[in-house]
C-alpha atoms as a PDB file:
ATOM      1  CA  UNK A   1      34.598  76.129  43.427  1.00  0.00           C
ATOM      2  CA  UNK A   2      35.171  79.615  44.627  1.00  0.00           C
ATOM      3  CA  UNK A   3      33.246  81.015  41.257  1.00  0.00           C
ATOM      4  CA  UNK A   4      30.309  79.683  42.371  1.00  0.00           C
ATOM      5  CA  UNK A   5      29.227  81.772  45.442  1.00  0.00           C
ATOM      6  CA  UNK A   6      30.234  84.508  43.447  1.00  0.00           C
ATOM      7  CA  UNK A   7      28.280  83.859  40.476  1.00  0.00           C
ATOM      8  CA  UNK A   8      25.524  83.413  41.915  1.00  0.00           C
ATOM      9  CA  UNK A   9      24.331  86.584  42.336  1.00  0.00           C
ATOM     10  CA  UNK A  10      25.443  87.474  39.269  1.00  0.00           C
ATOM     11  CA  UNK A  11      24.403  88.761  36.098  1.00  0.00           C
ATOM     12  CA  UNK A  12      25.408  85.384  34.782  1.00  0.00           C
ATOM     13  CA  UNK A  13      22.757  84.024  37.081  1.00  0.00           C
ATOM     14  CA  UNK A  14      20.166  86.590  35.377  1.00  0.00           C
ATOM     15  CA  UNK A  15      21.393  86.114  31.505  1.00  0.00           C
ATOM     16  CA  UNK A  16      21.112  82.603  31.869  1.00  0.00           C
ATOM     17  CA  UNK A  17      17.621  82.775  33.569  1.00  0.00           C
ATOM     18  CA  UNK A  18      16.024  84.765  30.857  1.00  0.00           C
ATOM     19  CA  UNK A  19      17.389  82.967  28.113  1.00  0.00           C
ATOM     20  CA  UNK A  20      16.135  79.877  28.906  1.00  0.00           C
ATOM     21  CA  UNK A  21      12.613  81.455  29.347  1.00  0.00           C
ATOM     22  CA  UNK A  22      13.023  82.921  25.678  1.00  0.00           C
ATOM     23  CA  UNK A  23      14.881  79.701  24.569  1.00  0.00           C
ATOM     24  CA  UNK A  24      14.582  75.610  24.845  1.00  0.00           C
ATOM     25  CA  UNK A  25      16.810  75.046  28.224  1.00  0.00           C
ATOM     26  CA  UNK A  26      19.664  72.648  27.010  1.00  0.00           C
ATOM     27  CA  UNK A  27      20.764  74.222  23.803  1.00  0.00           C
ATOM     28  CA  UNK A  28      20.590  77.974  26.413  1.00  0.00           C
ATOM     29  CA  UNK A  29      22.834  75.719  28.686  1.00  0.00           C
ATOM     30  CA  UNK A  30      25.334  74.666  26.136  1.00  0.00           C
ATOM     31  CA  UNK A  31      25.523  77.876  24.694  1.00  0.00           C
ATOM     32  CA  UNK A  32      26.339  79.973  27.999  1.00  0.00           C
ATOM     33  CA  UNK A  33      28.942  76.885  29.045  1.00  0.00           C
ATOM     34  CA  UNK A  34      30.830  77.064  26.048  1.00  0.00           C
ATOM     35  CA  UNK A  35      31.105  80.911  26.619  1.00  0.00           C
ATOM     36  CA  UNK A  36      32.072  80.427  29.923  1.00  0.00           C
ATOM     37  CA  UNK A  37      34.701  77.981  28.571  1.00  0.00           C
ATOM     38  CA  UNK A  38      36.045  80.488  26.772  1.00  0.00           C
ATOM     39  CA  UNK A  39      36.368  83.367  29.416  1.00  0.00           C
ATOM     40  CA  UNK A  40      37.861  80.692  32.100  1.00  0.00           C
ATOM     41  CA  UNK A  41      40.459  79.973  28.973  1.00  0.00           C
ATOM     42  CA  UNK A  42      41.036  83.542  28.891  1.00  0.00           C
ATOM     43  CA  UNK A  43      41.168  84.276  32.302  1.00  0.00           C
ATOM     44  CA  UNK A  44      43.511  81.100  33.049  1.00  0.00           C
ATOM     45  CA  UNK A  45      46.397  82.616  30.942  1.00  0.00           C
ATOM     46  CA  UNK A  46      45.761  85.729  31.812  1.00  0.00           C
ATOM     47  CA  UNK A  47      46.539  84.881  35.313  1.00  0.00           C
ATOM     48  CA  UNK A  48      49.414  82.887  33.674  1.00  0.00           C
ATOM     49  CA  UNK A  49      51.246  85.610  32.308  1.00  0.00           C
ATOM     50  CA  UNK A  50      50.939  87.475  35.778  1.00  0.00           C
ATOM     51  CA  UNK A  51      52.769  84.430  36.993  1.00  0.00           C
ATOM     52  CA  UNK A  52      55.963  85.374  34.340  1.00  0.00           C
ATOM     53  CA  UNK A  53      56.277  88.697  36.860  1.00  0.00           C
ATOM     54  CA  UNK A  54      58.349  88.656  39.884  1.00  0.00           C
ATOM     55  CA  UNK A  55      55.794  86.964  42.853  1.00  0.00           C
ATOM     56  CA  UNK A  56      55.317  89.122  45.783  1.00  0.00           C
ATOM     57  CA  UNK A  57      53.529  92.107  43.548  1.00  0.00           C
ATOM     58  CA  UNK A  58      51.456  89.775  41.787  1.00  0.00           C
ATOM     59  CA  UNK A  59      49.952  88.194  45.181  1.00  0.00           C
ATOM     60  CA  UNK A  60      49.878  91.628  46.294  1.00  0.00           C
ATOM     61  CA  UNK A  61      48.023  92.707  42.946  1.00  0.00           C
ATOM     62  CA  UNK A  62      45.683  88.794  43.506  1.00  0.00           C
ATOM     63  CA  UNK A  63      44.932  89.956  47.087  1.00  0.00           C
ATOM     64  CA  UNK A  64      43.791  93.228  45.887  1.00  0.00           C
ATOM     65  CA  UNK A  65      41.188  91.976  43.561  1.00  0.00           C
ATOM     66  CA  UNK A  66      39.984  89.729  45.911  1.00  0.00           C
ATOM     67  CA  UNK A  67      39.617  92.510  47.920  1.00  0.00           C
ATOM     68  CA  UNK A  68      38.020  94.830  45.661  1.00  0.00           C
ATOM     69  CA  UNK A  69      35.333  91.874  44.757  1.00  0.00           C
ATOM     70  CA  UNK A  70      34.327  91.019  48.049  1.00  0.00           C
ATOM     71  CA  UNK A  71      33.611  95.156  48.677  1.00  0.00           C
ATOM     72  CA  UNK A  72      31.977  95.185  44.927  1.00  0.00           C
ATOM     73  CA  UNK A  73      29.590  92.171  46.157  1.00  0.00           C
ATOM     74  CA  UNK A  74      29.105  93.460  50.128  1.00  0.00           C
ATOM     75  CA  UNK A  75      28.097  97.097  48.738  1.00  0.00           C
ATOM     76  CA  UNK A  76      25.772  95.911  45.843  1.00  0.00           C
ATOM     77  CA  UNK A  77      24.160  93.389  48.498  1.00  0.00           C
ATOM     78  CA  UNK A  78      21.701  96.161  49.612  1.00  0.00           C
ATOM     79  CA  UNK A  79      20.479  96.681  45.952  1.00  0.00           C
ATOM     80  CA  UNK A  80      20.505  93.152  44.896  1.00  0.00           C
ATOM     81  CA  UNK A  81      17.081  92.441  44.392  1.00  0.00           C
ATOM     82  CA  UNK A  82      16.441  95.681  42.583  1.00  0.00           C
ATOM     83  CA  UNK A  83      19.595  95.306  39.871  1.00  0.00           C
ATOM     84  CA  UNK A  84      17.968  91.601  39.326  1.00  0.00           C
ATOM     85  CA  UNK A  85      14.928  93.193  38.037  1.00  0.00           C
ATOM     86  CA  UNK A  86      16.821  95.695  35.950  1.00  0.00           C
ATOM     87  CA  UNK A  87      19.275  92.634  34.699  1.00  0.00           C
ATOM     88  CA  UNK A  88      16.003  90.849  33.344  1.00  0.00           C
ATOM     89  CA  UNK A  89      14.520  93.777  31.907  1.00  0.00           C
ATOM     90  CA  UNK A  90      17.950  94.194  29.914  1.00  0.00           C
ATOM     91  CA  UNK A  91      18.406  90.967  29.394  1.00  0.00           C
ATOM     92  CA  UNK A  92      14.896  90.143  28.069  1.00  0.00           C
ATOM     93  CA  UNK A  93      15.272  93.290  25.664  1.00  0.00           C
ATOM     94  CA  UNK A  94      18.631  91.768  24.115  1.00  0.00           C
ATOM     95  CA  UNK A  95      16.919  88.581  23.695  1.00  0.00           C
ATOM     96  CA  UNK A  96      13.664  89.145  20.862  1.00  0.00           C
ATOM     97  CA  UNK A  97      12.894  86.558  18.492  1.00  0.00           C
ATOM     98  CA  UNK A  98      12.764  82.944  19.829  1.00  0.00           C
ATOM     99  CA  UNK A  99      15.362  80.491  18.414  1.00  0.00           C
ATOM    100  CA  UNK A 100      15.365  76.875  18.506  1.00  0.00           C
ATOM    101  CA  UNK A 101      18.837  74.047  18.427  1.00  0.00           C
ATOM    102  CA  UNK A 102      21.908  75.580  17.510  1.00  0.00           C
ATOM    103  CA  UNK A 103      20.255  79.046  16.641  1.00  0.00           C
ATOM    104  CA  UNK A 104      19.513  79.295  20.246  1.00  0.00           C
ATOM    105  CA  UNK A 105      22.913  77.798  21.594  1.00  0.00           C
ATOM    106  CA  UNK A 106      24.964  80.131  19.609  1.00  0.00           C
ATOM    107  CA  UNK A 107      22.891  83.204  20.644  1.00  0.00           C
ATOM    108  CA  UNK A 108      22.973  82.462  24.185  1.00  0.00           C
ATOM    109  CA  UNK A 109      26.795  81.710  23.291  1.00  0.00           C
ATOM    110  CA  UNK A 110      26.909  85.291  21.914  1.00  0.00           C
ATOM    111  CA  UNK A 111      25.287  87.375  25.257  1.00  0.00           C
ATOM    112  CA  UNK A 112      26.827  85.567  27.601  1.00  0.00           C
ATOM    113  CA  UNK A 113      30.280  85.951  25.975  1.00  0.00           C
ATOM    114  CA  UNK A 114      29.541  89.524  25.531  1.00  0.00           C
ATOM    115  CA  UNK A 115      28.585  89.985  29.042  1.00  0.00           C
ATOM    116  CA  UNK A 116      30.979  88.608  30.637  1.00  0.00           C
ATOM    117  CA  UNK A 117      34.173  90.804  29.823  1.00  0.00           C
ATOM    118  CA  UNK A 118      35.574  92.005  32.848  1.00  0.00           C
ATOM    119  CA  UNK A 119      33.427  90.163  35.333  1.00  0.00           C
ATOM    120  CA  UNK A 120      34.642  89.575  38.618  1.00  0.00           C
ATOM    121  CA  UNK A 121      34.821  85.487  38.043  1.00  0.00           C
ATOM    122  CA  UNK A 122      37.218  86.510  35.143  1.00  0.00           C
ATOM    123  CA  UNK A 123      39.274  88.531  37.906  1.00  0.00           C
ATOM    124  CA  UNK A 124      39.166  85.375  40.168  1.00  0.00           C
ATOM    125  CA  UNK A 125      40.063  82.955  38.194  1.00  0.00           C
ATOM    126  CA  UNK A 126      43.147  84.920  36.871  1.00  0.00           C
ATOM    127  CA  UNK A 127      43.865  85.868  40.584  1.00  0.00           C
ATOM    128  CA  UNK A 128      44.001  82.295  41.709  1.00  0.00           C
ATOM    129  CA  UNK A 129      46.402  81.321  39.162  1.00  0.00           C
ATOM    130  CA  UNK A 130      48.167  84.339  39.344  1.00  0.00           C
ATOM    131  CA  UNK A 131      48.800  83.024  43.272  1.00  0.00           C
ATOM    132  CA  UNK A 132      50.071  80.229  42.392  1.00  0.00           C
ATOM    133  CA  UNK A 133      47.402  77.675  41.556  1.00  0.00           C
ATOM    134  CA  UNK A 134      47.757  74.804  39.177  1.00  0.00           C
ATOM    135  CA  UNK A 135      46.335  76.178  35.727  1.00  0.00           C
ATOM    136  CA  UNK A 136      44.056  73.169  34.770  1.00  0.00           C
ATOM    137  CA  UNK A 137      42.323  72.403  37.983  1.00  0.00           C
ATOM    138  CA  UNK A 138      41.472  76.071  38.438  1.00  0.00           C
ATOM    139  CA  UNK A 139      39.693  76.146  34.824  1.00  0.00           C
ATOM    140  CA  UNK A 140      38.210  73.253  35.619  1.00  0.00           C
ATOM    141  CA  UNK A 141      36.817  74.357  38.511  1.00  0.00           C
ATOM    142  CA  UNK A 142      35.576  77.573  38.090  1.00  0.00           C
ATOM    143  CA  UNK A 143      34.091  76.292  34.488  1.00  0.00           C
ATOM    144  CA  UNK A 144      32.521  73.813  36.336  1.00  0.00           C
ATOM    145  CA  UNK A 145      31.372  76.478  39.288  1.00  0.00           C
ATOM    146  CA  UNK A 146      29.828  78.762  36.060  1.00  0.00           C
ATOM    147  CA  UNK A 147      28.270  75.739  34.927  1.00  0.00           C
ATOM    148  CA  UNK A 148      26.715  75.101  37.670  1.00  0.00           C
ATOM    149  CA  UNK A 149      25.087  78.449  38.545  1.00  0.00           C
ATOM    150  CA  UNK A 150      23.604  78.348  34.623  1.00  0.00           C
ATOM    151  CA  UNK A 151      22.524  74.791  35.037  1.00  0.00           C
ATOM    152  CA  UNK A 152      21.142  76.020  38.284  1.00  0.00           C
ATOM    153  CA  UNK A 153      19.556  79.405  36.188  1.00  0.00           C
ATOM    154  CA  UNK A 154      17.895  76.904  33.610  1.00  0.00           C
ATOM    155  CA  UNK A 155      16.708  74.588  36.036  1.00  0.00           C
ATOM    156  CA  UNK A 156      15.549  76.214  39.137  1.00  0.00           C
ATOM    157  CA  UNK A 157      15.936  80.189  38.383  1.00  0.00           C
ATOM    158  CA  UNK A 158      11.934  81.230  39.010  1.00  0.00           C
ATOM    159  CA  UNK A 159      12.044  78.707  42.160  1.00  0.00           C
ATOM    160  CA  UNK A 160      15.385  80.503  43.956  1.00  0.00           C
ATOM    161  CA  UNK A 161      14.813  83.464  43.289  1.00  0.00           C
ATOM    162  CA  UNK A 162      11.585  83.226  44.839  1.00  0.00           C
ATOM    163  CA  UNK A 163      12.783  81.768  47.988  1.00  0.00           C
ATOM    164  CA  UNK A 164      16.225  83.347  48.490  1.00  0.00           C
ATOM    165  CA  UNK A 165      17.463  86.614  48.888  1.00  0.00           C
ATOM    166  CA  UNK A 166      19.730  87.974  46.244  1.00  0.00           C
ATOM    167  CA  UNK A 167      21.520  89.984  48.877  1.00  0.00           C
ATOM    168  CA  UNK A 168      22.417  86.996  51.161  1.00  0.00           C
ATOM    169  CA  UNK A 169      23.936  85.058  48.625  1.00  0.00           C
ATOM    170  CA  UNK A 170      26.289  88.496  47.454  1.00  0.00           C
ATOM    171  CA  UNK A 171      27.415  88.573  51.224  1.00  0.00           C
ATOM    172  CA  UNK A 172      28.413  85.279  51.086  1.00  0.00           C
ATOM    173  CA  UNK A 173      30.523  85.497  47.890  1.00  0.00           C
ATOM    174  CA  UNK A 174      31.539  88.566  49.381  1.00  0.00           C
ATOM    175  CA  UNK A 175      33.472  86.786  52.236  1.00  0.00           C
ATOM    176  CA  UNK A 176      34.692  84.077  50.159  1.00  0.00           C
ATOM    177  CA  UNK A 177      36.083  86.735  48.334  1.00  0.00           C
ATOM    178  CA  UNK A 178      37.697  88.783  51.552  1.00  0.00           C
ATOM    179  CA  UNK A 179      39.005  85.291  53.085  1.00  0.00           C
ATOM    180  CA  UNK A 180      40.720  84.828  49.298  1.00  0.00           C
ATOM    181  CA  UNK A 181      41.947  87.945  49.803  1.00  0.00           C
ATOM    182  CA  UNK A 182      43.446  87.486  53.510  1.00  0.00           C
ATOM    183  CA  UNK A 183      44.738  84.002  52.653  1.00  0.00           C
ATOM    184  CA  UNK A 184      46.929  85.670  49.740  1.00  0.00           C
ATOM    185  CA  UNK A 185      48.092  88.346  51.254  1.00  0.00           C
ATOM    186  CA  UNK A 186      49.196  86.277  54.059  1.00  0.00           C
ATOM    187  CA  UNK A 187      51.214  84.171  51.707  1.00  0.00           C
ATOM    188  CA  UNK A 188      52.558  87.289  49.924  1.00  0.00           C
ATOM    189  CA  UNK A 189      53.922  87.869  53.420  1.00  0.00           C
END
């Protein structure tokens, strides 16, 4: 469950939050959980075929993106409540003429795939079985971590991000990442 203090502040947070204000909430939620299914199958054997190369670089190569998410997360902390705003704007802008059932699933399926290339729960995921973690349980959990911060989105979006502070959550996915990081490069050691 590592994905989930980093998604949190996330654009998947925001994508997920305006969709279900332009679409019905369950068919939003399947949609963006079977395209996070995807990207965690993705990521998992990408982190796979890092295993197939000799171990030390790899964990040297897992601690570094650790690393380098923890300082992406700590130095957008400061501007997190202004890139939300912009996220909506761009997200609402993508999202123009309402859909209803499967219409909506698929198109939520579509922006959040799209999206998500490249994120930094991608990175993680293929980091921590890159390190050595068991393939399955890691999907499993960080599908189930980037379920939970949509079902969270659809649910409760308006409500938290009312109440809590973009930029506190960032630092605190921020040192989950840097104690990741630490703990890997330790074992590289």
């Amino acid at each position: 469950m590592a994905i989930f203090p980093v998604e949190l502040p996330d654009k998947t947070f925001v994508a997920t939050l305006v969709l279900s204000t332009r679409y019905p909430p369950l068919p939003t939620w399947l949609g963006v959980v079977a395209a996070f299914g995807v990207q965690c199958v993705i990521a998992v054997l990408a982190g796979a075929l890092l295993t197939k190369l000799p171990t030390r670089p790899v964990q040297f190569v897992a601690a570094a993106l650790f690393l380098v998410g923890a300082v992406v997360l700590a130095r957008g902390a400061r501007n997190a409540d202004a890139e939300e705003k912009a996220q909506e704007e761009e997200f609402g802008a993508k999202v123009v003429e309402p859909k209803r059932g499967w219409r909506a699933a698929v198109a939520s399926f579509l922006v959040l795939f799209t999206a998500e290339w490249g994120d930094l729960s991608q990175f993680l995921i293929a980091g921590l079985v890159a390190r050595g973690n068991p393939a399955l349980p890691t999907f499993l959990g960080g599908w189930a971590g980037l379920a939970a911060v949509s079902g969270l989105a659809v649910l409760l979006g308006r409500w938290l991000l009312k109440r809590v502070r973009l930029a506190v959550i960032r630092y605190i996915g921020a040192s989950v990442c840097a104690v990741l990081a630490v703990v890997t490069l330790v074992s590289a050691l």
